[in-house]
PDB file of N, CA and C in Angstrom:
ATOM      1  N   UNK A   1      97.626 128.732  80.657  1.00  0.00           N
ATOM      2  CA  UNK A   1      96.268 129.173  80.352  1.00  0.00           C
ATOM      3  C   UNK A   1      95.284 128.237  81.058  1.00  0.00           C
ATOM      4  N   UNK A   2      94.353 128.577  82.076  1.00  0.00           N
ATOM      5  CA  UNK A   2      93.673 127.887  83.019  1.00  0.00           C
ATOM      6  C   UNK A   2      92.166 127.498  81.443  1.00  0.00           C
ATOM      7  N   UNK A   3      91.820 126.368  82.534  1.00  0.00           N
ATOM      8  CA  UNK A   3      90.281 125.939  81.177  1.00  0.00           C
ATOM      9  C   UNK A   3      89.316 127.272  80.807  1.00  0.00           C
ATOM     10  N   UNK A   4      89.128 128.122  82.165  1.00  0.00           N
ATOM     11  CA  UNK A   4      87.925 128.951  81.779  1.00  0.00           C
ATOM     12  C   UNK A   4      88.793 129.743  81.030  1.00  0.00           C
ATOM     13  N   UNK A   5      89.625 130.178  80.697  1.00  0.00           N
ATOM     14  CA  UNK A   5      90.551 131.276  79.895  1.00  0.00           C
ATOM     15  C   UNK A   5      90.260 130.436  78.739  1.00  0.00           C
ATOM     16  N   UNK A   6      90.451 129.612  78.545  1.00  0.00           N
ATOM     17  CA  UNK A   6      90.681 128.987  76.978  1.00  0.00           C
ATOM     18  C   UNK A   6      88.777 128.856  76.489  1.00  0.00           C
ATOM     19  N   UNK A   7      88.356 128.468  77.266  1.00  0.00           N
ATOM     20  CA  UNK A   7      87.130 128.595  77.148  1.00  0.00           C
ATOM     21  C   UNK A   7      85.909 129.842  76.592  1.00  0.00           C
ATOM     22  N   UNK A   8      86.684 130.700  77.674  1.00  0.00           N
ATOM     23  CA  UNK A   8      86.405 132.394  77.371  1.00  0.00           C
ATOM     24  C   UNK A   8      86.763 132.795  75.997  1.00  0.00           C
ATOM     25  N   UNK A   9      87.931 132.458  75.543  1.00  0.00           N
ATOM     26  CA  UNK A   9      88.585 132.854  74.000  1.00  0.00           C
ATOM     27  C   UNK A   9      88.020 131.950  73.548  1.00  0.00           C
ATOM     28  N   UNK A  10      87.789 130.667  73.574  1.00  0.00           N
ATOM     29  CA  UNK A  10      87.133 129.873  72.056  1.00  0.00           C
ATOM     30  C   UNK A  10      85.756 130.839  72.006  1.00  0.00           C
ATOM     31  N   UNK A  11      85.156 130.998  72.879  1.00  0.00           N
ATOM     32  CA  UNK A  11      83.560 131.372  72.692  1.00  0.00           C
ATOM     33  C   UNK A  11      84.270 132.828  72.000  1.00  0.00           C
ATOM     34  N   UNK A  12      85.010 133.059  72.408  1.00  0.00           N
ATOM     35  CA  UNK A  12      85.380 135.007  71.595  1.00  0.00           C
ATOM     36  C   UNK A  12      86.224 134.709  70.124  1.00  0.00           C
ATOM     37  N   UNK A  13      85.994 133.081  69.967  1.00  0.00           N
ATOM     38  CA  UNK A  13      86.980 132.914  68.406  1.00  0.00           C
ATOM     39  C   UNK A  13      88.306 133.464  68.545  1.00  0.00           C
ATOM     40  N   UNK A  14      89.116 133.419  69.818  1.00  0.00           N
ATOM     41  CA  UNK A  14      90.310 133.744  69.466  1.00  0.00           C
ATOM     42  C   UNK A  14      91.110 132.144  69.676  1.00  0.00           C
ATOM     43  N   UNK A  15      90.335 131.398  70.354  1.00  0.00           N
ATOM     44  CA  UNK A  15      91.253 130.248  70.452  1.00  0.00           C
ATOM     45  C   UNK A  15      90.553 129.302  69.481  1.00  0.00           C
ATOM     46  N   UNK A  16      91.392 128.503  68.809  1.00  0.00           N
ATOM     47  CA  UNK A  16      90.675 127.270  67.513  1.00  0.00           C
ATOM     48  C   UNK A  16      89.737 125.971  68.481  1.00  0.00           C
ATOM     49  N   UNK A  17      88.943 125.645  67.862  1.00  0.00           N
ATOM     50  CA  UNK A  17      88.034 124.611  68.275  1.00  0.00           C
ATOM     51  C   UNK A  17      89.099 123.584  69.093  1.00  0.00           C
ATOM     52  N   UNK A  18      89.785 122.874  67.676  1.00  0.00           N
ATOM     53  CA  UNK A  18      90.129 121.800  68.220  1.00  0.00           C
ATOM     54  C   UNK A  18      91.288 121.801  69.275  1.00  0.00           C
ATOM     55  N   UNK A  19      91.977 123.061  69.498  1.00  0.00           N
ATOM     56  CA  UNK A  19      92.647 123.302  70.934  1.00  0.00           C
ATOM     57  C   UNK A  19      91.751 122.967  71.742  1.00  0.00           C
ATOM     58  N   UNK A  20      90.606 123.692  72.207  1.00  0.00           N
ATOM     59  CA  UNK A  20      89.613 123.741  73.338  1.00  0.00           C
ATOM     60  C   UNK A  20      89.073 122.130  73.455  1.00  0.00           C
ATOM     61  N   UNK A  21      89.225 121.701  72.411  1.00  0.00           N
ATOM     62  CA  UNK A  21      88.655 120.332  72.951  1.00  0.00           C
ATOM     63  C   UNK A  21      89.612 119.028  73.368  1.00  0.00           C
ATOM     64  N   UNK A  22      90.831 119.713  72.738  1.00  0.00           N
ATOM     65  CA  UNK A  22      91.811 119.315  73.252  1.00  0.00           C
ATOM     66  C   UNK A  22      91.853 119.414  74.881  1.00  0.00           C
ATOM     67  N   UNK A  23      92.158 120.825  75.166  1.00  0.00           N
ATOM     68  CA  UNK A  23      91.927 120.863  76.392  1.00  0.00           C
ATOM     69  C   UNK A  23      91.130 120.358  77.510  1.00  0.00           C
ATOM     70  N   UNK A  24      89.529 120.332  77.065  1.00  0.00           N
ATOM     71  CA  UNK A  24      88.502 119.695  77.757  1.00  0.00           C
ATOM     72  C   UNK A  24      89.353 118.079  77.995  1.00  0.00           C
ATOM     73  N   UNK A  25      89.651 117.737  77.029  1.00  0.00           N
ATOM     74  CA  UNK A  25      89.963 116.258  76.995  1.00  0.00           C
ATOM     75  C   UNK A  25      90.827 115.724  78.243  1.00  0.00           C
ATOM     76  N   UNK A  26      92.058 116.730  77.902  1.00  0.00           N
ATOM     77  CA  UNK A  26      93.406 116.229  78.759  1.00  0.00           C
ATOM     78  C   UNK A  26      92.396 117.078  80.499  1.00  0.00           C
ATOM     79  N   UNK A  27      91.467 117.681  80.402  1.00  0.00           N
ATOM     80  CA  UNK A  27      90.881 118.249  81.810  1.00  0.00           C
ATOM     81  C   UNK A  27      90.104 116.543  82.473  1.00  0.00           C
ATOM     82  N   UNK A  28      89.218 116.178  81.653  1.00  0.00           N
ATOM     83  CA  UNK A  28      88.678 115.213  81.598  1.00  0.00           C
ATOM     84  C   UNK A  28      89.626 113.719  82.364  1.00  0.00           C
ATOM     85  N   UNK A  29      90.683 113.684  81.157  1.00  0.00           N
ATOM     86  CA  UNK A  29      91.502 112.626  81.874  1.00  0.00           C
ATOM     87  C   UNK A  29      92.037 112.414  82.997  1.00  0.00           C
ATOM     88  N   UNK A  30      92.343 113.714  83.209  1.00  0.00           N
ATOM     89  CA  UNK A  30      93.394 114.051  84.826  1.00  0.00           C
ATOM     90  C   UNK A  30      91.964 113.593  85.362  1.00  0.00           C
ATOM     91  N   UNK A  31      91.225 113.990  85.132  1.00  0.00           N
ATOM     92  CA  UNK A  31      89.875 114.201  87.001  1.00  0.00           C
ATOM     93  C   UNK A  31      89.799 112.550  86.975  1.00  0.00           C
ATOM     94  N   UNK A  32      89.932 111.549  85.820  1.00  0.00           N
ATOM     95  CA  UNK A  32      89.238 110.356  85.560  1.00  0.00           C
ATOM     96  C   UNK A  32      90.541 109.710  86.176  1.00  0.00           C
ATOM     97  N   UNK A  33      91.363 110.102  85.898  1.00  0.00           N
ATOM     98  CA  UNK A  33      92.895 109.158  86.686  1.00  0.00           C
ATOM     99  C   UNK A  33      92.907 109.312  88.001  1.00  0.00           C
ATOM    100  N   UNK A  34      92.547 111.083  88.660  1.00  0.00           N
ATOM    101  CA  UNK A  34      92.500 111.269  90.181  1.00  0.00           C
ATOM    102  C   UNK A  34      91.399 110.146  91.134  1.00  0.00           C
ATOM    103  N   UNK A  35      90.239 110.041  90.077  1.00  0.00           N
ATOM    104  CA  UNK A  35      88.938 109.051  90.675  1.00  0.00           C
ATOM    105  C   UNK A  35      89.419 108.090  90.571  1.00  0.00           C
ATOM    106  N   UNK A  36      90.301 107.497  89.518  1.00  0.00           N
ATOM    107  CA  UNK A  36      90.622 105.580  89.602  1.00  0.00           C
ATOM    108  C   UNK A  36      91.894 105.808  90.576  1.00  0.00           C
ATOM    109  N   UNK A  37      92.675 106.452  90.902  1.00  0.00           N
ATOM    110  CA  UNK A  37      93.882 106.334  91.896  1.00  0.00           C
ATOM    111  C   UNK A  37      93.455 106.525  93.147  1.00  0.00           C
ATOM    112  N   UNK A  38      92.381 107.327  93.899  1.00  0.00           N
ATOM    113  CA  UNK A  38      91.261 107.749  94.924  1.00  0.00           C
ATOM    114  C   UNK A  38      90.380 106.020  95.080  1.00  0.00           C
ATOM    115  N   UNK A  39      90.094 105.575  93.786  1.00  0.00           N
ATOM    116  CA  UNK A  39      89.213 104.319  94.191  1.00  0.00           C
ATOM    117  C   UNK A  39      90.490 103.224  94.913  1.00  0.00           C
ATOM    118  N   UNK A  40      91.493 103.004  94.370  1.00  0.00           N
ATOM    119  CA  UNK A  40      92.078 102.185  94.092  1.00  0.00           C
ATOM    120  C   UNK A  40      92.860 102.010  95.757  1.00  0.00           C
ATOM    121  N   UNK A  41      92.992 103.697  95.998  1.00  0.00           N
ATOM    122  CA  UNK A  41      93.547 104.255  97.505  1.00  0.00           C
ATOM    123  C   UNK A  41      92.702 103.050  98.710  1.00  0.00           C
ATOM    124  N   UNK A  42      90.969 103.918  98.371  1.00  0.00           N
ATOM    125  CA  UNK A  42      90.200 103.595  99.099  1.00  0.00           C
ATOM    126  C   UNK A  42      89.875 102.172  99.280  1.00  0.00           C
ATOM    127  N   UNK A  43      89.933 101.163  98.223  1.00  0.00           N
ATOM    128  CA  UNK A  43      89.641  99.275  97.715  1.00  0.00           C
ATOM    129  C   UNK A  43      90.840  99.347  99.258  1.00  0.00           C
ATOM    130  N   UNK A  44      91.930  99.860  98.892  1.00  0.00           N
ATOM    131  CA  UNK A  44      93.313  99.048 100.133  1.00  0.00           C
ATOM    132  C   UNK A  44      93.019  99.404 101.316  1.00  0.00           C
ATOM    133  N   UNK A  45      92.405 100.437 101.399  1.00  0.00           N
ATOM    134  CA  UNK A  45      92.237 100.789 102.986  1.00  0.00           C
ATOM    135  C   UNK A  45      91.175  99.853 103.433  1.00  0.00           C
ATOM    136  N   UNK A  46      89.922  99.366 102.833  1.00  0.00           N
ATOM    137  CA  UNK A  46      88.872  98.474 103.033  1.00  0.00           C
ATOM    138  C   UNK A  46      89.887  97.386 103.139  1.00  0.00           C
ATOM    139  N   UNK A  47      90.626  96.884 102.217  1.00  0.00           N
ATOM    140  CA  UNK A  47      90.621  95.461 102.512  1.00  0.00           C
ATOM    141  C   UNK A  47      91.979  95.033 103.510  1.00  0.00           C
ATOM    142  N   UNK A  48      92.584  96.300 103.305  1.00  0.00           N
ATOM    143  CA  UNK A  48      93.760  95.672 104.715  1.00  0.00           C
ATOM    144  C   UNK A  48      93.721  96.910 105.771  1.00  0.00           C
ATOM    145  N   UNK A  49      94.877  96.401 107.264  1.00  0.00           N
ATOM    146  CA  UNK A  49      94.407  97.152 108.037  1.00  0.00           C
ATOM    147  C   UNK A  49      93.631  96.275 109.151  1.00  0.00           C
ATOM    148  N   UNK A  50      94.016  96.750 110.644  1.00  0.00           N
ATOM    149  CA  UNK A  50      93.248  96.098 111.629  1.00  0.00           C
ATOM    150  C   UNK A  50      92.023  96.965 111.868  1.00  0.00           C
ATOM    151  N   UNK A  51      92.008  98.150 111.897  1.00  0.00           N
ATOM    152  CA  UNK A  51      90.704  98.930 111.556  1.00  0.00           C
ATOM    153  C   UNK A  51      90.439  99.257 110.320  1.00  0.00           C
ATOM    154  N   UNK A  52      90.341  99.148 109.147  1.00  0.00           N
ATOM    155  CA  UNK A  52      90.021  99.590 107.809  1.00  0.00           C
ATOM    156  C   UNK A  52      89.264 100.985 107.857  1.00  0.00           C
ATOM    157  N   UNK A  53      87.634 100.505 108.312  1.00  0.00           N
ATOM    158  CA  UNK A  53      86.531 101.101 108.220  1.00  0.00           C
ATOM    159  C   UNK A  53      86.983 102.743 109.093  1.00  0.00           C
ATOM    160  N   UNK A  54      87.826 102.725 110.424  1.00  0.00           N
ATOM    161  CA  UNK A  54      88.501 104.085 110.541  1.00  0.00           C
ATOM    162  C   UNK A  54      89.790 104.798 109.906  1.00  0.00           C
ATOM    163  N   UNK A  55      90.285 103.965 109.301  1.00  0.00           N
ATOM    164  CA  UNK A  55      90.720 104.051 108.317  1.00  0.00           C
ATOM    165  C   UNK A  55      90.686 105.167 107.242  1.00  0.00           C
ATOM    166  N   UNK A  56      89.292 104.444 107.074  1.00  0.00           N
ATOM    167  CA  UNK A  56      88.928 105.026 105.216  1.00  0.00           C
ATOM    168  C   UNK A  56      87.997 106.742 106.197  1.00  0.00           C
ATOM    169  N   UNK A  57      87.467 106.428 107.142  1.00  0.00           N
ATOM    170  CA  UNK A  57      86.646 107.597 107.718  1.00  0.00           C
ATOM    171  C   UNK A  57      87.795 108.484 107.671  1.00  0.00           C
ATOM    172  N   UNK A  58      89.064 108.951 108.250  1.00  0.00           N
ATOM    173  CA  UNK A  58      90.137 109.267 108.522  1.00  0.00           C
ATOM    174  C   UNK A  58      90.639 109.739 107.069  1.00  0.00           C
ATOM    175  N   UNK A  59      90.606 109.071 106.026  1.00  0.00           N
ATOM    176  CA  UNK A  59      90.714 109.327 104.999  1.00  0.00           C
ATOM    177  C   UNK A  59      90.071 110.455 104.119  1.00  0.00           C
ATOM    178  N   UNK A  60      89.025 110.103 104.277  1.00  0.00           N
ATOM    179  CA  UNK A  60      87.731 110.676 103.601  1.00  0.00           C
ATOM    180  C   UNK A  60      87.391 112.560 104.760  1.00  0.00           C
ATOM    181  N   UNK A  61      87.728 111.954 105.987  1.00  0.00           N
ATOM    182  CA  UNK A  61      88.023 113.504 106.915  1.00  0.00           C
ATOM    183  C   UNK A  61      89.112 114.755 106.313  1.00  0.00           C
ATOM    184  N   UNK A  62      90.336 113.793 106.154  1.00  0.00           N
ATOM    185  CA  UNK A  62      91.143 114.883 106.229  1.00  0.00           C
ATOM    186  C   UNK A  62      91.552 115.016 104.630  1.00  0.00           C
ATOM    187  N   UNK A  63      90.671 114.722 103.498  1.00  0.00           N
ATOM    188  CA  UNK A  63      90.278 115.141 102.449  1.00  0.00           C
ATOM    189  C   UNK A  63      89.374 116.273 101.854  1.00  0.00           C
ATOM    190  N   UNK A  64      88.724 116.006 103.252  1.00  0.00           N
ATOM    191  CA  UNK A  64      87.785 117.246 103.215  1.00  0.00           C
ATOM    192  C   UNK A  64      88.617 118.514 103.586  1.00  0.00           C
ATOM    193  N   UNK A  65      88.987 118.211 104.437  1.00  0.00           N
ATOM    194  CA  UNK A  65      89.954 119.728 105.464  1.00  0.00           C
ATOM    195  C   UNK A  65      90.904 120.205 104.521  1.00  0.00           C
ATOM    196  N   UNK A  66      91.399 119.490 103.261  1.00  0.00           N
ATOM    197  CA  UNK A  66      92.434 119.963 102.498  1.00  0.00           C
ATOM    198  C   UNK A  66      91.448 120.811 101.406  1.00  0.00           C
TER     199      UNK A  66
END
């Protein structure tokens, strides 16, 4: 069951509150773990590396393209 589905049914009272906020929650965590594992990526590419700075550009490029 994707978020807007669960979302769609709490607002239609077929799904219980505290599921949906359940859900929001564990949605919440994943995005907050992807940003600290993404920071943590990006700190190593800055600090090691004989080019870093093309590096992290290179990084940040073919992040986009995906």
């Amino acid at each position: 069951m994707t978020p807007e589905k669960l979302m769609i049914d709490a607002l239609k009272g077929i799904v219980p509150y505290p599921m949906l906020r359940r859900a929001v929650k564990v949605s919440v965590d994943a995005i907050r773990a992807a940003q600290a594992e993404q920071r943590q990526r990006i700190i190593a590419i800055i600090k090691g590396g004989d080019r870093p700075w093309q590096e992290l550009v290179d990084a940040i490029l073919k992040q986009e393209d995906e």
